[in-house]
PDB file of N, CA and C in Angstrom:
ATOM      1  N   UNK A   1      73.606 110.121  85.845  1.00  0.00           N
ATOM      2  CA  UNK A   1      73.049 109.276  86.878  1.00  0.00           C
ATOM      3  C   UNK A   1      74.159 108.410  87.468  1.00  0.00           C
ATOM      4  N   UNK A   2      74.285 108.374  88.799  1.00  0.00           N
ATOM      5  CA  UNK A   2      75.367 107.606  89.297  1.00  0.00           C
ATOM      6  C   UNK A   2      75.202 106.037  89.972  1.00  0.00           C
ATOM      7  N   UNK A   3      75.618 104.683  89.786  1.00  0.00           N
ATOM      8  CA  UNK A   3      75.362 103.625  89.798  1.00  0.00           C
ATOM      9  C   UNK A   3      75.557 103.413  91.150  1.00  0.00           C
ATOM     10  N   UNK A   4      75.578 102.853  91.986  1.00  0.00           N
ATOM     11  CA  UNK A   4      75.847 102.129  93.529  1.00  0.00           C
ATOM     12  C   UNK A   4      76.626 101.058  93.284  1.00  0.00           C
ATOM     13  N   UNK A   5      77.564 100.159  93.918  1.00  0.00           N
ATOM     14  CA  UNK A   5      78.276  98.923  93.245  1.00  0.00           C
ATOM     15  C   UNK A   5      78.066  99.090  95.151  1.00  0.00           C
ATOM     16  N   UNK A   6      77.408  97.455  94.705  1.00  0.00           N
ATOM     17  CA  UNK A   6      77.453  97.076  96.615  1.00  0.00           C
ATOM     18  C   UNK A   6      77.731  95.452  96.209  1.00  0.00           C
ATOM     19  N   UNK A   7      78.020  95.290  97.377  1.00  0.00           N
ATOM     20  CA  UNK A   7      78.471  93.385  97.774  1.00  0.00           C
ATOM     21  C   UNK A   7      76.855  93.025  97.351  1.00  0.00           C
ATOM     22  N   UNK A   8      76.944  92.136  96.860  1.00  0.00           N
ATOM     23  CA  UNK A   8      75.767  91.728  96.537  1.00  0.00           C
ATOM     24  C   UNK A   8      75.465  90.365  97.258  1.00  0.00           C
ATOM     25  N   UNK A   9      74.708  89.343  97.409  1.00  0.00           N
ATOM     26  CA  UNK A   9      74.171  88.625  98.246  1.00  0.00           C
ATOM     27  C   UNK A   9      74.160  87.274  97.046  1.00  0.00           C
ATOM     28  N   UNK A  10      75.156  86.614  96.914  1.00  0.00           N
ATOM     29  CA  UNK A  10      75.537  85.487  96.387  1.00  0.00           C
ATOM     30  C   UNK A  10      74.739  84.241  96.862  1.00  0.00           C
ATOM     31  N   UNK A  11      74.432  84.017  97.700  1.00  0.00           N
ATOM     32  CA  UNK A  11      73.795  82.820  98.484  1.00  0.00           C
ATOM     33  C   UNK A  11      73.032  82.869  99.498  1.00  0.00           C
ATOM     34  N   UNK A  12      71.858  81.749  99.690  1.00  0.00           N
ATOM     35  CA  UNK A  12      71.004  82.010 100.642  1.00  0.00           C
ATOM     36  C   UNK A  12      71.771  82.675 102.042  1.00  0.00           C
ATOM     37  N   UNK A  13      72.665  82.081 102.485  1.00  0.00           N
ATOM     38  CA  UNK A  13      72.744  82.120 103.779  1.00  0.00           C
ATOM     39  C   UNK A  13      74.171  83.277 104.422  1.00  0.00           C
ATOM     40  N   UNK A  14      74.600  83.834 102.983  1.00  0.00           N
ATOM     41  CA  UNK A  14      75.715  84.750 102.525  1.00  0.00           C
ATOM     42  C   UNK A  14      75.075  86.218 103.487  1.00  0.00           C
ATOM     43  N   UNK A  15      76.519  86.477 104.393  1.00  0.00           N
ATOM     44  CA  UNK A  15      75.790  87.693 104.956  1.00  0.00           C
ATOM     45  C   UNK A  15      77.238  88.556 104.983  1.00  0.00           C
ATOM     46  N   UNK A  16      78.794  87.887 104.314  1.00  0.00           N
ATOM     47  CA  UNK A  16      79.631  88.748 104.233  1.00  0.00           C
ATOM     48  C   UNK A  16      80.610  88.173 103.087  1.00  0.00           C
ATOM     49  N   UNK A  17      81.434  89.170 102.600  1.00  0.00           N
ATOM     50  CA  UNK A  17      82.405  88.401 102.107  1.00  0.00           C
ATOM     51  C   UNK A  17      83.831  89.494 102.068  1.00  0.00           C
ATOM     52  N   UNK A  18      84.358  88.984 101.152  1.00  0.00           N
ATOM     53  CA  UNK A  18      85.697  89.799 101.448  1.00  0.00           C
ATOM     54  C   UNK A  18      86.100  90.260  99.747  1.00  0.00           C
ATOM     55  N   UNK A  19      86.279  91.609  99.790  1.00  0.00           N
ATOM     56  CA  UNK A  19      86.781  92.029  98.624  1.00  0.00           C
ATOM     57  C   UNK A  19      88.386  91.482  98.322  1.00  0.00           C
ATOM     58  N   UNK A  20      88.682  90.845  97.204  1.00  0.00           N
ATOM     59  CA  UNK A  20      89.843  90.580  96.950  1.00  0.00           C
ATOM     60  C   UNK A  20      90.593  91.051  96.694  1.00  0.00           C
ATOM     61  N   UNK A  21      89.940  91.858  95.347  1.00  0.00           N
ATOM     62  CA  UNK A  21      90.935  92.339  94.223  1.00  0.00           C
ATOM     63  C   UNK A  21      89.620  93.122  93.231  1.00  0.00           C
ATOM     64  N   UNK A  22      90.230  94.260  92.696  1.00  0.00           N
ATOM     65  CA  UNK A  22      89.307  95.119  91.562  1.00  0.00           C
ATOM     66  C   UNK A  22      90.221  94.940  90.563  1.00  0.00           C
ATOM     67  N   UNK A  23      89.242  94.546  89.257  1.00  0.00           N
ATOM     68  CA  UNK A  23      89.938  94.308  88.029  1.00  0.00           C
ATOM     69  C   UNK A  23      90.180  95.843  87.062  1.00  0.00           C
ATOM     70  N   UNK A  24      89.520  96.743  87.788  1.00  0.00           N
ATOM     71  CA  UNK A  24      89.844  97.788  86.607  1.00  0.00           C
ATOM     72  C   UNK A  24      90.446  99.030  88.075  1.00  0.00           C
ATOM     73  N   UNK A  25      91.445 100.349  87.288  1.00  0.00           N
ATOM     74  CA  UNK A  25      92.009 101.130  88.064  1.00  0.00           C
ATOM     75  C   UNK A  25      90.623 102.041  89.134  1.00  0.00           C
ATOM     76  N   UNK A  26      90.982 102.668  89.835  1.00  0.00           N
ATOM     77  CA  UNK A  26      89.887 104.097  90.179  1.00  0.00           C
ATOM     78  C   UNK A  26      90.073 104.971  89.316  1.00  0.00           C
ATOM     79  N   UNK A  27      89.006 105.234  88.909  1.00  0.00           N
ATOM     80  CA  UNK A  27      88.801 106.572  87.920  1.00  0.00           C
ATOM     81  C   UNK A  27      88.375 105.958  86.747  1.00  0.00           C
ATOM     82  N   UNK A  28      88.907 104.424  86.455  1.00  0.00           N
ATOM     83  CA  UNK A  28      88.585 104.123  84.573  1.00  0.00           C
ATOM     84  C   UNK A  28      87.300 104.252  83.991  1.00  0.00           C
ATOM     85  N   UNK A  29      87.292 104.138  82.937  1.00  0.00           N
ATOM     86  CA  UNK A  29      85.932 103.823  82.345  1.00  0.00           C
ATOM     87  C   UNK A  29      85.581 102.370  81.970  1.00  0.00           C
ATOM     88  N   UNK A  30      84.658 102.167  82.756  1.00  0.00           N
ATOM     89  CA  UNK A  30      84.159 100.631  82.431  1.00  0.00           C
ATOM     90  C   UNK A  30      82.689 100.338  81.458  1.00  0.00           C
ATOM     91  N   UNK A  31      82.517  99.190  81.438  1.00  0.00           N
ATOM     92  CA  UNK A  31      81.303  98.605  80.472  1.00  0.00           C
ATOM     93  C   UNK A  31      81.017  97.928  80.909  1.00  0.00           C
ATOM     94  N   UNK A  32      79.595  97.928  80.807  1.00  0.00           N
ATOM     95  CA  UNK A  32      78.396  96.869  81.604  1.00  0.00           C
ATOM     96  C   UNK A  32      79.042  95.478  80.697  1.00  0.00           C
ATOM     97  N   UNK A  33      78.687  94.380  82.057  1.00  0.00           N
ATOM     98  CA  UNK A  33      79.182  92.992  81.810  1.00  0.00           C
ATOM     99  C   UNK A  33      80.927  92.902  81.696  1.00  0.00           C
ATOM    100  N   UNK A  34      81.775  93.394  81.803  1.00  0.00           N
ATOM    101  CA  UNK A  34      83.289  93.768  82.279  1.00  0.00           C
ATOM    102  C   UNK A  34      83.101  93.143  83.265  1.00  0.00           C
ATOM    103  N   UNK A  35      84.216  92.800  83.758  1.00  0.00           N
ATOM    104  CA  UNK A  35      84.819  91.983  85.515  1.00  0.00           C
ATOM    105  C   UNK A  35      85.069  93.362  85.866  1.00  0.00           C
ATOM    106  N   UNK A  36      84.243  93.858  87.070  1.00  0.00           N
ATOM    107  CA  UNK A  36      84.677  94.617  87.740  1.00  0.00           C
ATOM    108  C   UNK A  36      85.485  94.327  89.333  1.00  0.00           C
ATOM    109  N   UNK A  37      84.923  93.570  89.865  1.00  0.00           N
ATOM    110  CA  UNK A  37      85.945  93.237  91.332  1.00  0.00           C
ATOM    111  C   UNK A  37      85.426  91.692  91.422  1.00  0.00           C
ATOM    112  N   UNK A  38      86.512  90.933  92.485  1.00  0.00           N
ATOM    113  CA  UNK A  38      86.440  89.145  92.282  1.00  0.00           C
ATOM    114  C   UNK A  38      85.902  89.650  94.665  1.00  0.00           C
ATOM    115  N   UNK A  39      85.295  88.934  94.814  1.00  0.00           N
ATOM    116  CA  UNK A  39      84.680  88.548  96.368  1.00  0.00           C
ATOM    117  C   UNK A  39      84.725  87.119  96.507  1.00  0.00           C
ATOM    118  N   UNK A  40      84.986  86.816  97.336  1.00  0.00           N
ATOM    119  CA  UNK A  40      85.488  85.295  98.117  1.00  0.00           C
ATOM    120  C   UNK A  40      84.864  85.732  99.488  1.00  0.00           C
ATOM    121  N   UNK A  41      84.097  83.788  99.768  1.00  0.00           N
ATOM    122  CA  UNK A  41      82.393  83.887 100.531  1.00  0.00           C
ATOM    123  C   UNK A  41      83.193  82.817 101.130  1.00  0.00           C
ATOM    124  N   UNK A  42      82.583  82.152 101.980  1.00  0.00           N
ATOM    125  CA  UNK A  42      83.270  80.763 102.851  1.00  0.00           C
ATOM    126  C   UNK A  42      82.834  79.773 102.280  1.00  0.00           C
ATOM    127  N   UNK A  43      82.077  80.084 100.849  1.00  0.00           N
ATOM    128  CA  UNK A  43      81.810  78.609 100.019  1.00  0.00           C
ATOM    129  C   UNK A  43      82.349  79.243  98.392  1.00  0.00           C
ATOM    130  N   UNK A  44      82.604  79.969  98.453  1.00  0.00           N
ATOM    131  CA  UNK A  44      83.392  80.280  96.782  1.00  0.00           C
ATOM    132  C   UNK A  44      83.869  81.341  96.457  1.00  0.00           C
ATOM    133  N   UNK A  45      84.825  81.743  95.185  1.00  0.00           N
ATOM    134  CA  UNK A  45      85.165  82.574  94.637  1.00  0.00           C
ATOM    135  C   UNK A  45      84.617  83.484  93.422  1.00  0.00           C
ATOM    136  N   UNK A  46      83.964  84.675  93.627  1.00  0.00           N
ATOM    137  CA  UNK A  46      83.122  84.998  92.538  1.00  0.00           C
ATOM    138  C   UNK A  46      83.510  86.465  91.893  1.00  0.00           C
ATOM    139  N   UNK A  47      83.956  86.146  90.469  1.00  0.00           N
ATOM    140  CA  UNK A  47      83.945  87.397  89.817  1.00  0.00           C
ATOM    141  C   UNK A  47      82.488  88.370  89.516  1.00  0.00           C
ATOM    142  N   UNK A  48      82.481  89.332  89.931  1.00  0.00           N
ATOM    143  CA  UNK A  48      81.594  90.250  89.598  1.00  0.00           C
ATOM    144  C   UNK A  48      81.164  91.477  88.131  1.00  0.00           C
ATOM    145  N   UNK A  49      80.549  91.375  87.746  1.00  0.00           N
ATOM    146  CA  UNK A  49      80.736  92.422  86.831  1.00  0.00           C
ATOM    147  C   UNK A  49      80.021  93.814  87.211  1.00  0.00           C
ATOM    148  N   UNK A  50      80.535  94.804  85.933  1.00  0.00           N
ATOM    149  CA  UNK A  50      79.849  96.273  86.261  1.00  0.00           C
ATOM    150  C   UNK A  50      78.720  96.105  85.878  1.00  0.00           C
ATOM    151  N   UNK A  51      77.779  96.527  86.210  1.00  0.00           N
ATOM    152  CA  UNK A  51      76.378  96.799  86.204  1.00  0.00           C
ATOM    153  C   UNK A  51      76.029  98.149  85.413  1.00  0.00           C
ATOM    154  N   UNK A  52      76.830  98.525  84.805  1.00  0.00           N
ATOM    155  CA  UNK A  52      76.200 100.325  84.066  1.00  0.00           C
ATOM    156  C   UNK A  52      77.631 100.655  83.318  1.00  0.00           C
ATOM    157  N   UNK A  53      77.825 101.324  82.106  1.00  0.00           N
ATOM    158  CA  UNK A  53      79.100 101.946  81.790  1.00  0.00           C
ATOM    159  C   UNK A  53      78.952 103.532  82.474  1.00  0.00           C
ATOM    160  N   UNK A  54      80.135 103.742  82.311  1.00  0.00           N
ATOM    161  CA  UNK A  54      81.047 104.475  83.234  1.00  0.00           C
ATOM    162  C   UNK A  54      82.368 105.218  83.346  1.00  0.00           C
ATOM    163  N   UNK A  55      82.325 106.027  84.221  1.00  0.00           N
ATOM    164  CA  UNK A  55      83.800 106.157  85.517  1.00  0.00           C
ATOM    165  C   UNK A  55      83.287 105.559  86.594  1.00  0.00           C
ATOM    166  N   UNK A  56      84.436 104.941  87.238  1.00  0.00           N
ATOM    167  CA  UNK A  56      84.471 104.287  88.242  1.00  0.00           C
ATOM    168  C   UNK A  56      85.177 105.059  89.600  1.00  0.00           C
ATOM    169  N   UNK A  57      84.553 105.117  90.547  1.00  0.00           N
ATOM    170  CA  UNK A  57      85.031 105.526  91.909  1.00  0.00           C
ATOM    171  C   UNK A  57      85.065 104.491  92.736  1.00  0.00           C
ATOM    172  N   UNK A  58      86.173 103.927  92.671  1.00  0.00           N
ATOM    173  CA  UNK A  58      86.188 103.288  94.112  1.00  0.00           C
ATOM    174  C   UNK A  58      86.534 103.383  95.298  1.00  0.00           C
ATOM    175  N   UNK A  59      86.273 102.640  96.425  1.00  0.00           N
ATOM    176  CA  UNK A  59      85.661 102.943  97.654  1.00  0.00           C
ATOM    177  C   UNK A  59      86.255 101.958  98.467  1.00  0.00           C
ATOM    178  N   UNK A  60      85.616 100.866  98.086  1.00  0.00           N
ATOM    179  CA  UNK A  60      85.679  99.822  98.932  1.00  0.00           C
ATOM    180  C   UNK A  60      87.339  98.965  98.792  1.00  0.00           C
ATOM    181  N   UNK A  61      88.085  98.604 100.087  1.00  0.00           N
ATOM    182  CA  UNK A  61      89.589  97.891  99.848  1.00  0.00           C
ATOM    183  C   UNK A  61      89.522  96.546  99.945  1.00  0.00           C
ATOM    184  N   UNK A  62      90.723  96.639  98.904  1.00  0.00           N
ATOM    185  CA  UNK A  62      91.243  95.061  99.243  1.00  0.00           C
ATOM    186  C   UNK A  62      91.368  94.720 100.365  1.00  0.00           C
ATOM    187  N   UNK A  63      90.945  93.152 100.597  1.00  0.00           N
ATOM    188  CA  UNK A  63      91.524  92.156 101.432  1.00  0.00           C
ATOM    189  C   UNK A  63      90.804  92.859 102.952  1.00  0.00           C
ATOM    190  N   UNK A  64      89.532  93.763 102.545  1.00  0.00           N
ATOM    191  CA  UNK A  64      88.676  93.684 103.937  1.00  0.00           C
ATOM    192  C   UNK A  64      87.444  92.940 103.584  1.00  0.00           C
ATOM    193  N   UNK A  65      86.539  92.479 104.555  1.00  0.00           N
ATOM    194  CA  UNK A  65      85.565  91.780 104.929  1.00  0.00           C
ATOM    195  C   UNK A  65      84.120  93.053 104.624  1.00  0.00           C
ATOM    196  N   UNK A  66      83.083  92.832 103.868  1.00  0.00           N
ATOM    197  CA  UNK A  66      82.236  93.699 103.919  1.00  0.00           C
ATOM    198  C   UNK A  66      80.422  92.673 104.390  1.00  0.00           C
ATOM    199  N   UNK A  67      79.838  93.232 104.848  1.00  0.00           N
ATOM    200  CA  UNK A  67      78.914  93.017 105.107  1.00  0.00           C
ATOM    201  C   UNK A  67      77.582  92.710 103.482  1.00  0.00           C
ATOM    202  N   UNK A  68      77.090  92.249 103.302  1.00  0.00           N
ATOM    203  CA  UNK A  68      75.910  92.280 101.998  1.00  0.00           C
ATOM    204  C   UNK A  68      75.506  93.756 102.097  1.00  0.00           C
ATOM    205  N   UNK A  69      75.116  94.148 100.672  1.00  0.00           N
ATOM    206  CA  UNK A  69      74.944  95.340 100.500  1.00  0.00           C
ATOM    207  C   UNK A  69      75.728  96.417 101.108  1.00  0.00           C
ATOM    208  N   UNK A  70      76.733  96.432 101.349  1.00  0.00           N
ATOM    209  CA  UNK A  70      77.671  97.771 101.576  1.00  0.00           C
ATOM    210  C   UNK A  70      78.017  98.026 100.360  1.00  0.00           C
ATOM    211  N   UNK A  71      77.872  99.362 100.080  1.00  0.00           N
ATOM    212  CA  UNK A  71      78.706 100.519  99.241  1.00  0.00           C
ATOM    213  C   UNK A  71      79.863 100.241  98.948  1.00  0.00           C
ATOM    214  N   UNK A  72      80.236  99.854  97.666  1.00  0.00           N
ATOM    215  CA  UNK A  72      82.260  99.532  97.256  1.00  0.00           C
ATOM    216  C   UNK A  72      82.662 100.585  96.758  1.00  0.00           C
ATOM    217  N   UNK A  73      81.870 101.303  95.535  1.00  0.00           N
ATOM    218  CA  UNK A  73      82.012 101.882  94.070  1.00  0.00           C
ATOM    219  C   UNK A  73      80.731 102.657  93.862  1.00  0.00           C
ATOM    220  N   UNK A  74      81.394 103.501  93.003  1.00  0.00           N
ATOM    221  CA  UNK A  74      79.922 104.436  92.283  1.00  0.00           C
ATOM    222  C   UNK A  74      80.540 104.793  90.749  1.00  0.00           C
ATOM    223  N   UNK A  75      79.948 104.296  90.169  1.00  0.00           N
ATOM    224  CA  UNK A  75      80.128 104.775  88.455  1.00  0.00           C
ATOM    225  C   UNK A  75      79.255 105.917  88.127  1.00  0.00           C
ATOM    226  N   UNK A  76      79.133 106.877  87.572  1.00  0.00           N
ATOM    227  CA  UNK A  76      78.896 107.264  86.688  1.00  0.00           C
ATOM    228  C   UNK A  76      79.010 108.419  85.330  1.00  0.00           C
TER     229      UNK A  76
END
């Protein structure tokens, strides 16, 4: 079964943010509750974790701007 990893919606009024940085390579194997990627909002800096263990595909780049709920990553 394969996981979705989307920007998730941090705050009421949160409608983008910007991927920073991914803490693990493409391809690794991760574990639920792991730091998977850090997003910075125009009111904070937030580490994220994986949501499912895994391989990781990532998708989504550094240092662009994504909309809530866009597609970054797919584990599974």
């Amino acid at each position: 079964m394969t996981i979705e990893v989307r920007i998730p919606k941090l705050g009421m009024s949160m409608e983008t943010a910007t991927l920073l940085e991914w803490c693990v390579e493409d391809g690794a194997q991760v574990s639920a509750g792991m730091p998977l990627y850090t997003v910075e909002t125009d009111k904070s800096t937030t580490e994220v974790e994986a949501p499912a263990d895994g391989q990781i595909e990532i998708i989504g780049l550094v240092d662009t701007e994504y909309e809530v709920g866009t597609l970054i990553a797919r584990i599974s």
